[in-house]
Protein backbone atom coordinates (compact mmCIF):
# COMPACT_ATOMS: atom_id res chain seq x y z
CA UNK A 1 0.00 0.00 0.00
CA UNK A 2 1.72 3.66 -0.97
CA UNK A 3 1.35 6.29 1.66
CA UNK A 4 2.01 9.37 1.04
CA UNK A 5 6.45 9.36 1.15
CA UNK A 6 6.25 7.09 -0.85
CA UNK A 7 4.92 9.24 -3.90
CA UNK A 8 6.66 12.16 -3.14
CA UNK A 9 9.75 10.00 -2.76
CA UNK A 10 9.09 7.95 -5.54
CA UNK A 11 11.86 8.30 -8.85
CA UNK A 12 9.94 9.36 -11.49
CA UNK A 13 10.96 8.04 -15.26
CA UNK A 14 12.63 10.16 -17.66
CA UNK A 15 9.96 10.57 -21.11
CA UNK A 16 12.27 7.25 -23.01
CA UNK A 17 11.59 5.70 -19.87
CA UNK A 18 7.77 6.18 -20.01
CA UNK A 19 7.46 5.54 -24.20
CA UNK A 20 9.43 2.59 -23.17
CA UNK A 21 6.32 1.96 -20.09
CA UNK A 22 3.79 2.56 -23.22
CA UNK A 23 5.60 0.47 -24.78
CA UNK A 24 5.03 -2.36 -22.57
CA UNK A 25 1.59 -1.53 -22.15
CA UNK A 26 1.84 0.41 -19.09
CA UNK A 27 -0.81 2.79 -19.64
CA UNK A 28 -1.36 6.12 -17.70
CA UNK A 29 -4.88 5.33 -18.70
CA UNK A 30 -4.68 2.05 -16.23
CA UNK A 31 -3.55 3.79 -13.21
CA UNK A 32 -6.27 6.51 -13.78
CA UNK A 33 -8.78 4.08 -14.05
CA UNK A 34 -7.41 2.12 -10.85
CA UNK A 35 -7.85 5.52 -9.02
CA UNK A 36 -11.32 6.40 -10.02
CA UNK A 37 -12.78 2.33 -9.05
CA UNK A 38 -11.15 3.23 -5.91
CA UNK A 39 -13.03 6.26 -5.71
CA UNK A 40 -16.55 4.83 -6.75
CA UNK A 41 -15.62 1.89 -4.30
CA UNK A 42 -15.12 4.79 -1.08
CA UNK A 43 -18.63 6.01 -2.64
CA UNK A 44 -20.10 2.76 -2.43
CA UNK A 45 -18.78 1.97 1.05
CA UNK A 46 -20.04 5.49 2.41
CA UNK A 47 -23.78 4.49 0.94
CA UNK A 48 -23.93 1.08 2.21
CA UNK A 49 -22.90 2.38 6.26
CA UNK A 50 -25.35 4.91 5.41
CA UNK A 51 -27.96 2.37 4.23
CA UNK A 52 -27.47 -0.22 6.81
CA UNK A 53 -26.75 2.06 9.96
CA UNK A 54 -30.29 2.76 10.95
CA UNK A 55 -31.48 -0.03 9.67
CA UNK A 56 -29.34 -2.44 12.48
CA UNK A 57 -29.90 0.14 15.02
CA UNK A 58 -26.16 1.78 15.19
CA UNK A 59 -28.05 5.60 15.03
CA UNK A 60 -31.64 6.06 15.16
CA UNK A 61 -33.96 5.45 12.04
CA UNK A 62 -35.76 8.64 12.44
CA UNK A 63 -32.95 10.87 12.82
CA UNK A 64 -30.81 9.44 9.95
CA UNK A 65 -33.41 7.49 7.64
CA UNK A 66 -32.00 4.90 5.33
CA UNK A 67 -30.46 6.23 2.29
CA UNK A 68 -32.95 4.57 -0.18
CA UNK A 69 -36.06 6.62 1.83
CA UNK A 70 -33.62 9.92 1.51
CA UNK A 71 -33.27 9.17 -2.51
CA UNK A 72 -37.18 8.45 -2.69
CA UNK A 73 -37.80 11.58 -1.60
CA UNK A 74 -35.14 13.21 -3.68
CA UNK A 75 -36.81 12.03 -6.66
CA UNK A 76 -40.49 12.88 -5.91
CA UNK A 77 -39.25 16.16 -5.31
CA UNK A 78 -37.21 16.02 -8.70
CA UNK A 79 -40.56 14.98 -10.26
CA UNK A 80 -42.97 17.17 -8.69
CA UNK A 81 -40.50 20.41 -9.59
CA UNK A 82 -40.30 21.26 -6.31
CA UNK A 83 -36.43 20.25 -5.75
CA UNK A 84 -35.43 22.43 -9.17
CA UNK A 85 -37.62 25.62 -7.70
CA UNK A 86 -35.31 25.59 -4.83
CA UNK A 87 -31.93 24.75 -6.49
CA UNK A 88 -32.99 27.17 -9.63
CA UNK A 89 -33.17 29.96 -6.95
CA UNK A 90 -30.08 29.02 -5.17
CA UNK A 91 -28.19 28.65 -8.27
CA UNK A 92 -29.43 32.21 -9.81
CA UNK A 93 -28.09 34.21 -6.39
CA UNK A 94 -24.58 31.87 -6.06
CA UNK A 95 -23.43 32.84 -9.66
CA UNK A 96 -24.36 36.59 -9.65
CA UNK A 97 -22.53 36.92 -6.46
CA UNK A 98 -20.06 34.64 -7.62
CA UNK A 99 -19.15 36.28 -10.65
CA UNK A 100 -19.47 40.09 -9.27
CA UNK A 101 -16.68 38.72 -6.80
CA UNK A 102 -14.54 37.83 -10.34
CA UNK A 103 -15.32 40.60 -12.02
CA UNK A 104 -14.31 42.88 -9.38
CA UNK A 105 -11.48 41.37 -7.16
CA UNK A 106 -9.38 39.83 -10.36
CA UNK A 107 -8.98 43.65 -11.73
CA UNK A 108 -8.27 44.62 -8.48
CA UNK A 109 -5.86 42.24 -7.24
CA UNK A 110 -4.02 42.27 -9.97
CA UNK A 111 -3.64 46.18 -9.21
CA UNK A 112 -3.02 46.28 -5.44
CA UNK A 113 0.29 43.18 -7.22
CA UNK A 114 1.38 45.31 -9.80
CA UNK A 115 0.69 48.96 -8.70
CA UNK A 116 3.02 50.16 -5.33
CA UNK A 117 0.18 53.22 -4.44
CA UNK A 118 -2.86 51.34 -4.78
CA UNK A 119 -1.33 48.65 -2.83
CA UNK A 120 -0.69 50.92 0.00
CA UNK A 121 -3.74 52.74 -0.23
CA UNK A 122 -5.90 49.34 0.02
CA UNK A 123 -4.26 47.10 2.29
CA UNK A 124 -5.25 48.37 5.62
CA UNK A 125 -8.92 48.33 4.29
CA UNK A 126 -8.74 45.01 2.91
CA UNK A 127 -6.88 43.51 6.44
CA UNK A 128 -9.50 44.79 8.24
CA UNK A 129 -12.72 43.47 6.13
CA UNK A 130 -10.73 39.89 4.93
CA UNK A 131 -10.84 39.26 8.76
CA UNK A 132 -14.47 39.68 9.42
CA UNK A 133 -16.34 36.14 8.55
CA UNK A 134 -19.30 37.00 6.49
CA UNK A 135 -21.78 35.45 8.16
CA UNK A 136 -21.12 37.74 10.96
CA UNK A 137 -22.13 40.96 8.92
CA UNK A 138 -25.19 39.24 7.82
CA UNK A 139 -27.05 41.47 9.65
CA UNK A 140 -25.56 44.41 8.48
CA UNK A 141 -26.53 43.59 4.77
CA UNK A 142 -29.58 42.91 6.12
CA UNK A 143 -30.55 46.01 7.53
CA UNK A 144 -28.92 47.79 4.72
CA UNK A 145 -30.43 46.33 1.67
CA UNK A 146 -33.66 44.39 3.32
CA UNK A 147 -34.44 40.59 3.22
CA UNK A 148 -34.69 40.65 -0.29
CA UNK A 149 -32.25 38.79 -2.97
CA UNK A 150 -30.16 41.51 -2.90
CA UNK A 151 -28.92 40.92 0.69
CA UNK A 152 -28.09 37.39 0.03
CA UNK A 153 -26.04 38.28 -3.29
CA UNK A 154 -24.22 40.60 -1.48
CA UNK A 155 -23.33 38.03 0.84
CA UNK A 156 -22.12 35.96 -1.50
CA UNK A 157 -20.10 38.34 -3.10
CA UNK A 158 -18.74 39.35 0.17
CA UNK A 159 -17.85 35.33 0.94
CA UNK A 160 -16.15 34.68 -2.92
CA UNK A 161 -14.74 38.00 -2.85
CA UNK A 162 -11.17 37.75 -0.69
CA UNK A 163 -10.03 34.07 -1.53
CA UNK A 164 -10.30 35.56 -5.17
CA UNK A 165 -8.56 38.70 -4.28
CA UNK A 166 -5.90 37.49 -1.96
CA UNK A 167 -4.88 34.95 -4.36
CA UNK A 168 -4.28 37.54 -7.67
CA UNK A 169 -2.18 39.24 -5.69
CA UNK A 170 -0.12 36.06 -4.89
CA UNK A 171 0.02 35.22 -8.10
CA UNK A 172 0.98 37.76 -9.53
CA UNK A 173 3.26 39.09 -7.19
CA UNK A 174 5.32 35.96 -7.06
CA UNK A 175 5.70 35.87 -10.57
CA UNK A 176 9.02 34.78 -11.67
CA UNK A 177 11.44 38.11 -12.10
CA UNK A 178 13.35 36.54 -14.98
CA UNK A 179 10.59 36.60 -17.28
CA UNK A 180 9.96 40.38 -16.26
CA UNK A 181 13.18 41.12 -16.77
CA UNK A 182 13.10 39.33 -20.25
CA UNK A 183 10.04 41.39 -21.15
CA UNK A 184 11.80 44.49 -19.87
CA UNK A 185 14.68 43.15 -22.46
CA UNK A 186 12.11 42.91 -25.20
CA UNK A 187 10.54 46.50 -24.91
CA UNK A 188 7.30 45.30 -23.61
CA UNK A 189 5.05 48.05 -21.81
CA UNK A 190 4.24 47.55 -18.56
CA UNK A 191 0.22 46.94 -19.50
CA UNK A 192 1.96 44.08 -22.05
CA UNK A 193 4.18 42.70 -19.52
CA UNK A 194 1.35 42.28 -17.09
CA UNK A 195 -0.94 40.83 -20.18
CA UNK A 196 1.23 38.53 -21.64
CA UNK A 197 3.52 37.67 -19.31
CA UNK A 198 2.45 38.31 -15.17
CA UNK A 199 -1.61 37.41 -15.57
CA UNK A 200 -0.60 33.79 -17.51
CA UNK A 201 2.01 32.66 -15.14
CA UNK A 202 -0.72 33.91 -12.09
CA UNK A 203 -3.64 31.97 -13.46
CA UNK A 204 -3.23 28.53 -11.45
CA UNK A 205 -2.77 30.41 -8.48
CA UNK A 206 -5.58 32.56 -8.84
CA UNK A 207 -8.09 29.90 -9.90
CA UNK A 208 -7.26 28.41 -6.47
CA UNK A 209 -9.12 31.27 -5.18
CA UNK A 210 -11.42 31.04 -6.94
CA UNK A 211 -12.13 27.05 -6.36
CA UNK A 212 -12.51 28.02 -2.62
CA UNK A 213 -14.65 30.66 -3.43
CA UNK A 214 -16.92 28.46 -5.83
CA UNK A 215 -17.63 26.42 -2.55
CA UNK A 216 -18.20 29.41 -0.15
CA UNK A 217 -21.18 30.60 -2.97
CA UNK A 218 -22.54 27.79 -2.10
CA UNK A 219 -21.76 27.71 1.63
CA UNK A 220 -22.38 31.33 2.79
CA UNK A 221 -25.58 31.66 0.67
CA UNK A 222 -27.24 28.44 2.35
CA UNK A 223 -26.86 30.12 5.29
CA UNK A 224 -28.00 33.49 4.07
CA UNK A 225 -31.27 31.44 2.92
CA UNK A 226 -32.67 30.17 6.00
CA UNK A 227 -33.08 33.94 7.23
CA UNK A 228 -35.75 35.32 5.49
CA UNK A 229 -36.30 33.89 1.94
CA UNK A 230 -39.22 31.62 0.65
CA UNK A 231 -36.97 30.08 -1.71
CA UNK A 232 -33.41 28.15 -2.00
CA UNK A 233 -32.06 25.00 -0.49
CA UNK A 234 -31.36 27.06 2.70
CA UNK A 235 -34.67 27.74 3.22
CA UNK A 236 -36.01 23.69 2.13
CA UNK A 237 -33.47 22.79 5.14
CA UNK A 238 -34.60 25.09 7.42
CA UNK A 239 -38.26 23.82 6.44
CA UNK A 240 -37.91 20.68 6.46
CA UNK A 241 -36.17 20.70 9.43
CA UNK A 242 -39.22 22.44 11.96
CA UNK A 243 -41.54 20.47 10.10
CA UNK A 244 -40.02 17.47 11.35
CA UNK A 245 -39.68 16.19 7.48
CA UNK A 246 -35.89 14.62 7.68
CA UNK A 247 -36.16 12.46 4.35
CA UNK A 248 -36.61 15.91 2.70
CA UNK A 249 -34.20 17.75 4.84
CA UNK A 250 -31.19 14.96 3.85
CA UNK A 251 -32.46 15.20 0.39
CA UNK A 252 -32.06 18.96 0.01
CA UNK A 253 -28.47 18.58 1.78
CA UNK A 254 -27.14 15.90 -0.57
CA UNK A 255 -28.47 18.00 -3.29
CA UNK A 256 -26.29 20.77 -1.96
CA UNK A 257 -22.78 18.88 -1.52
CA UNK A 258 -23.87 17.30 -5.16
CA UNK A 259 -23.78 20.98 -6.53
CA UNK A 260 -20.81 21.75 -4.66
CA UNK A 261 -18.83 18.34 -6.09
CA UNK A 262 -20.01 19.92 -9.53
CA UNK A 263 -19.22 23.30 -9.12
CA UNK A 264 -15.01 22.11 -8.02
CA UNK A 265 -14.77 19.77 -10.98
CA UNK A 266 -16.31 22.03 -13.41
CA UNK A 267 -14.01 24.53 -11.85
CA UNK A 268 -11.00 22.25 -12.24
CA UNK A 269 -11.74 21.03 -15.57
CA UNK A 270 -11.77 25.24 -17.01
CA UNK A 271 -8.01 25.97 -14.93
CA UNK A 272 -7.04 22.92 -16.93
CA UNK A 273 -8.16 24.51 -20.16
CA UNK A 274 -6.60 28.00 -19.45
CA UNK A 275 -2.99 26.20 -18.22
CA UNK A 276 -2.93 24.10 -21.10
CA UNK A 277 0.33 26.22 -22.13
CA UNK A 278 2.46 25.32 -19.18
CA UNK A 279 2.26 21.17 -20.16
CA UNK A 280 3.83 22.19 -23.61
């Protein structure tokens, strides 16, 4: 069984070395495949403790209902409409506030990295808000912009907003100086230094912020949604919670994490399309 020094320690073959693997029908292909069966099989293991649990009387039936009662009522919801109402509305808040928080703390960032005065001028601002969670100024949007959707975008956008921000300014700030220097060499502007050469090297880095910040939209608004809204898993948890309706409740919260597992790999799968340049 590999642990964990054993990869990292592991020698890793030179390219002959791997044609040569290919050659002997060593596929990459084989050891992907090995790793996603041993994913479905930590799947399957998780559903069958979660199926047989109540049912042999390790936690109590009512509390945590079989997992075949929790999917029943997952998919009368899904056919009665009532489950895409609630994500529909969820979804709609989560990517406005989602992509304000791109539009606005990318740009910005990248500024505070690359510009000396706007970094001074913003940093003791940004310390002081990055350090205030944003469920504990709720309130504050609350009594500011009412219990509408507007409140719970701006929470959002409050949530996704710093892990996007801090990380454009790592990236770009620890971009390496030789390739600045070699633009510098090759007459490139500062604005074409920063586009070609700073923002491409930064882009893994900041799409790591923005990963985390895909699963706070998600998070923060559920929590945003089970104060004041009539819509939005949030507010189907809180529901089905003091109406004593677990099945539903579970339902609605495997719905969420389902939507979050989406959001990462469809998040993972575009940083891999925008770093395609560093594998060649």
């Amino acid at each position: 069984m590999s642990d964990l020094l054993t990869e990292r320690t592991a020698a890793r073959p030179n390219p002959r070395q791997e044609e040569a693997a290919k050659a002997r029908a060593a596929s990459p292909g084989r050891d992907r495949a090995v790793a996603v069966a041993r994913g479905a099989a930590g799947l399957v293991a998780l559903a069958l403790v979660w199926e047989l649990a109540p049912r042999i009387g390790l936690v109590d039936a009512y509390s945590i209902p079989p997992l075949h009662v929790v999917l029943q009522e997952w998919w009368s919801m899904v056919l009665d409409g009532e489950l895409w109402r609630h994500v529909s509305a969820s979804l709609q808040r989560s990517v406005i506030g989602f992509a304000l928080a791109i539009v606005i703390a990318i740009p910005l960032g990248a500024a505070i990295a690359w510009y000396r005065p706007v970094r001074e001028f913003f940093t003791p601002s940004l310390e002081l808000f990055r350090n205030t969670a944003a469920l504990a100024i709720l309130p504050v949007f609350i009594l500011l912009l009412g219990l509408g959707e507007t409140s719970k975008i701006a929470i959002v956008l409050y949530a996704c907003f710093f892990p996007i921000l801090l990380s454009t300014i790592a990236g770009v700030s620890s971009v390496d100086p030789q390739l600045l220097r070699s633009a510098r060499v090759l007459g490139l502007s500062p604005v074409a230094t920063f586009r070609k050469v700073a923002f491409p090297a930064a882009v893994l880095t900041i799409f790591t912020g923005i990963r985390i910040s895909g699963a706070a939209a998600i998070l923060v608004l559920i929590a945003a949604e089970m104060i004041g809204a009539d819509a939005g898993l949030g507010f189907l948890i809180n529901y089905a919670q003091f109406n004593f309706l677990i099945p539903k409740m579970y339902a609605a919260i495997l719905t969420t994490s389902l939507i979050g597992v989406a959001v990462n790999y469809g998040l993972v799968a575009l940083e891999r399309r925008f770093s395609r340049w560093r594998a060649l």
